[in-house]
C-alpha atoms as a PDB file:
ATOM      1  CA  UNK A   1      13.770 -12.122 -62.187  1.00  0.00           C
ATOM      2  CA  UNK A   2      11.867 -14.781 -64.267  1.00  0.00           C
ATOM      3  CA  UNK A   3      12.521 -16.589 -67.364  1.00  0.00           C
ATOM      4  CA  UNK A   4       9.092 -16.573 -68.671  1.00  0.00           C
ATOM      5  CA  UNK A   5       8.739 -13.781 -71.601  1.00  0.00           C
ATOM      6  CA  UNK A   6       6.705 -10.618 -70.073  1.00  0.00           C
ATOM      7  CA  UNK A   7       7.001 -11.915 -66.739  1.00  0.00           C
ATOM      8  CA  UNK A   8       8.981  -8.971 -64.986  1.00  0.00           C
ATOM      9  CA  UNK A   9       6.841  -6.554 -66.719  1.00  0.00           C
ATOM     10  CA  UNK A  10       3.433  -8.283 -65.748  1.00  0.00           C
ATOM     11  CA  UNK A  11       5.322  -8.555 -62.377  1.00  0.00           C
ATOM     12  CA  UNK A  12       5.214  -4.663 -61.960  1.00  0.00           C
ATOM     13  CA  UNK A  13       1.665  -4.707 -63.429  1.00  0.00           C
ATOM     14  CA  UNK A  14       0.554  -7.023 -60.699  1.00  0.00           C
ATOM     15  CA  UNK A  15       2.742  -4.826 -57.691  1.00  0.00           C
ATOM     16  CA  UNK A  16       1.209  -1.554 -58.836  1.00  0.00           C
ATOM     17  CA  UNK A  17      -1.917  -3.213 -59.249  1.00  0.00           C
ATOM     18  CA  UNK A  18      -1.542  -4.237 -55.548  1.00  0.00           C
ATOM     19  CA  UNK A  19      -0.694  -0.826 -54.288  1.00  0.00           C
ATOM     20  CA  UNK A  20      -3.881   0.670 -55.837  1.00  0.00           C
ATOM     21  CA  UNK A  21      -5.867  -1.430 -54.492  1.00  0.00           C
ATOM     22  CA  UNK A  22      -4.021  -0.783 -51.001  1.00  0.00           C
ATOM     23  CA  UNK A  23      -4.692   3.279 -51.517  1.00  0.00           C
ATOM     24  CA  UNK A  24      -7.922   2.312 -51.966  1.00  0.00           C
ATOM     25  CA  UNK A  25      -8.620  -0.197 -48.979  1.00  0.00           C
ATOM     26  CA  UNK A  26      -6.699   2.364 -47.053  1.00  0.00           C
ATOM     27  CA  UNK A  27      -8.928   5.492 -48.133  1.00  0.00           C
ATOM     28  CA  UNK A  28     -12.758   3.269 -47.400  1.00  0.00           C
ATOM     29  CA  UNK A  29     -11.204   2.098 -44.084  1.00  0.00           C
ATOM     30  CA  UNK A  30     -10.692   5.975 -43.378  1.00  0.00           C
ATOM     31  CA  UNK A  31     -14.438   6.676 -44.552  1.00  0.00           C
ATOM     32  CA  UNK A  32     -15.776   3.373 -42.999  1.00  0.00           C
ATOM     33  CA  UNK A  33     -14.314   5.067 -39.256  1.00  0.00           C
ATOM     34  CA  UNK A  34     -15.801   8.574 -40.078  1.00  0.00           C
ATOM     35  CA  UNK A  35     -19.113   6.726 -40.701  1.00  0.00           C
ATOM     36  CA  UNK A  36     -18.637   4.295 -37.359  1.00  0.00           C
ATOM     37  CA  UNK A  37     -18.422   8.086 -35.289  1.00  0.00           C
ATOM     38  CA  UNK A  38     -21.109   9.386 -37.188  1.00  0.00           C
ATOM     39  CA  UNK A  39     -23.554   6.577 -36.311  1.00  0.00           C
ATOM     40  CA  UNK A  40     -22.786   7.110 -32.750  1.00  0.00           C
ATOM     41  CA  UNK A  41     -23.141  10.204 -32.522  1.00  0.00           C
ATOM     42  CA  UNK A  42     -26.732  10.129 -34.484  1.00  0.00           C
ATOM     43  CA  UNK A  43     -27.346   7.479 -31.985  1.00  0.00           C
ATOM     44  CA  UNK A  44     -26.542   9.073 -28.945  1.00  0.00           C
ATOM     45  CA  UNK A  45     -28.382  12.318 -30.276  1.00  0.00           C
ATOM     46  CA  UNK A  46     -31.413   9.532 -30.741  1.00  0.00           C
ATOM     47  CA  UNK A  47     -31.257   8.118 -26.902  1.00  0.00           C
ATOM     48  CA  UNK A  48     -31.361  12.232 -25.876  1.00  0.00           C
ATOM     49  CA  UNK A  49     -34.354  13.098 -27.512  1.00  0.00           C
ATOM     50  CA  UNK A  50     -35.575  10.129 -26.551  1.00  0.00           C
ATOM     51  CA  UNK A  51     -35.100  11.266 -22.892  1.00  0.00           C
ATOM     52  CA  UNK A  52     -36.727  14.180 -23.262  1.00  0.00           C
ATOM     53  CA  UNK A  53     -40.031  11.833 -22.606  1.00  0.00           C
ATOM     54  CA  UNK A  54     -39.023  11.151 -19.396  1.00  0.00           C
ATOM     55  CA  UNK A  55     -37.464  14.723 -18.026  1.00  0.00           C
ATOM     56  CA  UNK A  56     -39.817  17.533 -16.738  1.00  0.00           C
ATOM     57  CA  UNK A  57     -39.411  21.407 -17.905  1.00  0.00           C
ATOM     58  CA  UNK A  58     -37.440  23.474 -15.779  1.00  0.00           C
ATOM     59  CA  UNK A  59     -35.001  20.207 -14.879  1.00  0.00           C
ATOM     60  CA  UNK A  60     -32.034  20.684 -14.549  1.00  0.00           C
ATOM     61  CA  UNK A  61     -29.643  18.671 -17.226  1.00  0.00           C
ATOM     62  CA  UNK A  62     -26.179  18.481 -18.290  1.00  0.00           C
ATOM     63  CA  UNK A  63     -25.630  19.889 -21.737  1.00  0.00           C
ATOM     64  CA  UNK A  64     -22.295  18.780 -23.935  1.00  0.00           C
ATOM     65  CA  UNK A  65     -19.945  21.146 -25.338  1.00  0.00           C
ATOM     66  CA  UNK A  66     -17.845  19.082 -26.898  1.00  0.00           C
ATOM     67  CA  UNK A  67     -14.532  16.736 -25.967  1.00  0.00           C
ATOM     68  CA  UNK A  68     -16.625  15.006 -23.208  1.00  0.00           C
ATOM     69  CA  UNK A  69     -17.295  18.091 -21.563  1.00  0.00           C
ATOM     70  CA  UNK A  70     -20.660  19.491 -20.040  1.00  0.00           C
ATOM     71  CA  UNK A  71     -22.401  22.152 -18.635  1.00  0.00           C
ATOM     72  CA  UNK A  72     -25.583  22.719 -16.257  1.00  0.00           C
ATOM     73  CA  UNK A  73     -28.506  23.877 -18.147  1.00  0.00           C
ATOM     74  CA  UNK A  74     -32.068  24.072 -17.283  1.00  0.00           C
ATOM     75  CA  UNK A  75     -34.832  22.162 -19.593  1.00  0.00           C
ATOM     76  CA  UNK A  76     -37.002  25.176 -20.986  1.00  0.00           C
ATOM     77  CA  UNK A  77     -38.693  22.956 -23.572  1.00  0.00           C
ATOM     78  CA  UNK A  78     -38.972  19.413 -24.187  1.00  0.00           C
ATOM     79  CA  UNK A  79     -41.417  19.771 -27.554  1.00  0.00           C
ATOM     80  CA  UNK A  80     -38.894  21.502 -29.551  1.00  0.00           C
ATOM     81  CA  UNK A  81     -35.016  20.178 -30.773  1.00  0.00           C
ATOM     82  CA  UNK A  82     -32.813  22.154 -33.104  1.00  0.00           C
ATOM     83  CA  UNK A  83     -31.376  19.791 -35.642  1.00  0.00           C
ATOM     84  CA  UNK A  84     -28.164  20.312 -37.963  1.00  0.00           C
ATOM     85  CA  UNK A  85     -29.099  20.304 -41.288  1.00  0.00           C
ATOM     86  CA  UNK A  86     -25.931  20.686 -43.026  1.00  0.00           C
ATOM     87  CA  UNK A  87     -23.669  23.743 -43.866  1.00  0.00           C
ATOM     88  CA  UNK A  88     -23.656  25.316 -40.548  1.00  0.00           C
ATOM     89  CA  UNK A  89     -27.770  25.511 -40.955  1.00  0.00           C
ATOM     90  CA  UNK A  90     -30.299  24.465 -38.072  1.00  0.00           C
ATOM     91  CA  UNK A  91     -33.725  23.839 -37.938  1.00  0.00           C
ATOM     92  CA  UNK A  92     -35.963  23.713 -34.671  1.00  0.00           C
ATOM     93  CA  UNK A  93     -38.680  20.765 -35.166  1.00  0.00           C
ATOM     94  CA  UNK A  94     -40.724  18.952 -32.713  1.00  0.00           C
ATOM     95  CA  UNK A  95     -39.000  15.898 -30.360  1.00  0.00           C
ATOM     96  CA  UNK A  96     -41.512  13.326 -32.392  1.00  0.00           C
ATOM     97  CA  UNK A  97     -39.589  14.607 -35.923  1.00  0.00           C
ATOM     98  CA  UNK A  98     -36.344  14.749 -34.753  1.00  0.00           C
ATOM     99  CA  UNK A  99     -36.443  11.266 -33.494  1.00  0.00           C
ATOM    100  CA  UNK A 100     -38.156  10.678 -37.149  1.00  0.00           C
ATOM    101  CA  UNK A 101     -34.810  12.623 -38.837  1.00  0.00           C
ATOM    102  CA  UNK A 102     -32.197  10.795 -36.658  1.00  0.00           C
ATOM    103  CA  UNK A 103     -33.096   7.873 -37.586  1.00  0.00           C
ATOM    104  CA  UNK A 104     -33.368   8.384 -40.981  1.00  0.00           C
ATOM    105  CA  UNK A 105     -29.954   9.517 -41.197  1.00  0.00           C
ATOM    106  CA  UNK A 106     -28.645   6.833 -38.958  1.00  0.00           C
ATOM    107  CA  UNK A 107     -30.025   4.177 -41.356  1.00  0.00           C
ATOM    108  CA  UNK A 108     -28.751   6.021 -43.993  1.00  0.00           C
ATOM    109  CA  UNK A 109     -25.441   5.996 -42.770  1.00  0.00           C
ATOM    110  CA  UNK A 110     -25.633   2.212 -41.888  1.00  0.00           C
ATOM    111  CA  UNK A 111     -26.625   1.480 -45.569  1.00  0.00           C
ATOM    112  CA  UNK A 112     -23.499   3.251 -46.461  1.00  0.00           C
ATOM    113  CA  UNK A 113     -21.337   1.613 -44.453  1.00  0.00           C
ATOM    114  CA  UNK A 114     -22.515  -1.616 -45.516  1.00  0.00           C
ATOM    115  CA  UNK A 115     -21.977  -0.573 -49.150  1.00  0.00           C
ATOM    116  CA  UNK A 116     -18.522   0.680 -48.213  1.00  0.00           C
ATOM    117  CA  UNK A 117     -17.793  -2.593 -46.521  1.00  0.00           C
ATOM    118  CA  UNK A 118     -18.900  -4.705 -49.681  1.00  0.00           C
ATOM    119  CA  UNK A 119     -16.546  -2.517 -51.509  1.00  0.00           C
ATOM    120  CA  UNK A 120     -13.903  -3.274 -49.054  1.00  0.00           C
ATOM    121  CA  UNK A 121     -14.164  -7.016 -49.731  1.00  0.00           C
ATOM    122  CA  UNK A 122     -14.148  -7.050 -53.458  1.00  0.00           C
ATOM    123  CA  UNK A 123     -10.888  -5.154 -53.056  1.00  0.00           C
ATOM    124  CA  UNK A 124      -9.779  -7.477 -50.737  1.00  0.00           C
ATOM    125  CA  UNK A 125     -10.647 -10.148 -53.571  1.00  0.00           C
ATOM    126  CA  UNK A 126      -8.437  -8.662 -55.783  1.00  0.00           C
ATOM    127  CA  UNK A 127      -5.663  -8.233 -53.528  1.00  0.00           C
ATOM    128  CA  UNK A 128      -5.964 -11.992 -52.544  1.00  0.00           C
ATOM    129  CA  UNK A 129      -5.775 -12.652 -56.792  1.00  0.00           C
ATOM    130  CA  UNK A 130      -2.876 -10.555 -57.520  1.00  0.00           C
ATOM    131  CA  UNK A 131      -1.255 -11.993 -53.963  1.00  0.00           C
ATOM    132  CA  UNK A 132      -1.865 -15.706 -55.517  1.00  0.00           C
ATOM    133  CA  UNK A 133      -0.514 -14.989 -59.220  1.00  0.00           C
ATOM    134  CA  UNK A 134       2.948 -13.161 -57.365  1.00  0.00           C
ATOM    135  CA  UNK A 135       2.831 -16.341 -55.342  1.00  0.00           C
ATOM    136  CA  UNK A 136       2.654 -18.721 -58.786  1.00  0.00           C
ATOM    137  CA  UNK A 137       5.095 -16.477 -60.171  1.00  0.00           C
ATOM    138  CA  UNK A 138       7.806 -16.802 -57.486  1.00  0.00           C
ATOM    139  CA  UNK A 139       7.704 -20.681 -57.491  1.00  0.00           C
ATOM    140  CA  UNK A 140       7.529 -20.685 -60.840  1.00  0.00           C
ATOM    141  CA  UNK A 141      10.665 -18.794 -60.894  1.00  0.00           C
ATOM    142  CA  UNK A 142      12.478 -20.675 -58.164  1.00  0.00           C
ATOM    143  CA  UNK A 143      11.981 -23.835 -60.233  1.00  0.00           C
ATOM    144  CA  UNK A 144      13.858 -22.182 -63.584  1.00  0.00           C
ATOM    145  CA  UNK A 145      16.074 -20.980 -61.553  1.00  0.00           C
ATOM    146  CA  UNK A 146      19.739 -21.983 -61.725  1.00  0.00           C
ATOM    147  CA  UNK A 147      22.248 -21.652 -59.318  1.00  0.00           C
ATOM    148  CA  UNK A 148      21.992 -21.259 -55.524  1.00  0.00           C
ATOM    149  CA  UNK A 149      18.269 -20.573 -55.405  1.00  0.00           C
ATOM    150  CA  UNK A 150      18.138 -17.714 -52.803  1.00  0.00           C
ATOM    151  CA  UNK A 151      17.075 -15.352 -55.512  1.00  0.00           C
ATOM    152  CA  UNK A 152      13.075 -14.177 -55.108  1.00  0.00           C
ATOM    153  CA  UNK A 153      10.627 -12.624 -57.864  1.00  0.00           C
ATOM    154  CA  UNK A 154       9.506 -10.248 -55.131  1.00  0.00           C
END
């Protein structure tokens, strides 16, 4: 592998290093898309209770089920939302603190996707480090090498 003393042990240091890192990229690029879907759908529960404002009582509206699909309801109040509150729990408040609560959350859920993307690119840092050492390592190999010179350190 390489002549230098240590070098195929720090070698698999470096790879397993790597791979960590990967699992972890991997796993805040899986949260990072949860959060994306999360912010729209706060934001598209923002925009309806937002258009509550401009829809009278007793209107007829289209109410989502779920997968895109809808049914005909009839507005019966426009002063009251029920809100998710976690654990399968709702809460009715009024349209003005609902929009209030949405976009709490929404922000909050921005700021954590920020933090998850600054997270990201330190990783990313240290992948580009360990990439550049393996990279040192291999020419520094090819140029002890003897022989035909098709042999690689990874």
């Amino acid at each position: 592998m390489s002549s230098a003393p240590g070098g195929e042990e720090e070698i698999r240091r470096l790879l397993a290093a790597y791979q960590q890192y990967q699992a972890q990229a991997d796993g805040i690029m899986q949260q990072l898309s949860l959060t994306q879907m999360t912010a729209e759908g706060l934001e598209r529960a923002l925009v309806a209770v937002e258009a509550l404002d401009t829809v009278q009582v007793g209107h007829e509206i289209l109410v989502p089920i779920g997968s895109g699909s809808f049914v005909y309801g009839t507005l019966a109040s426009k002063e009251k939302v029920v809100l998710n509150v976690g654990a399968g729990v709702s809460i009715e408040k009024t349209a003005a603190e609902a929009k209030d609560i949405l976009k709490v959350r929404k922000a909050e859920v921005l700021e954590g996707s920020k933090k998850l993307n600054e997270v990201l690119a330190k990783i990313d840092q240290e992948m580009q480090k360990i990439q550049s050492i393996m990279q040192q390592f291999e020419e520094s190999a090819g140029q002890h090498q003897h022989g035909t010179g098709s042999e690689r350190v990874v």
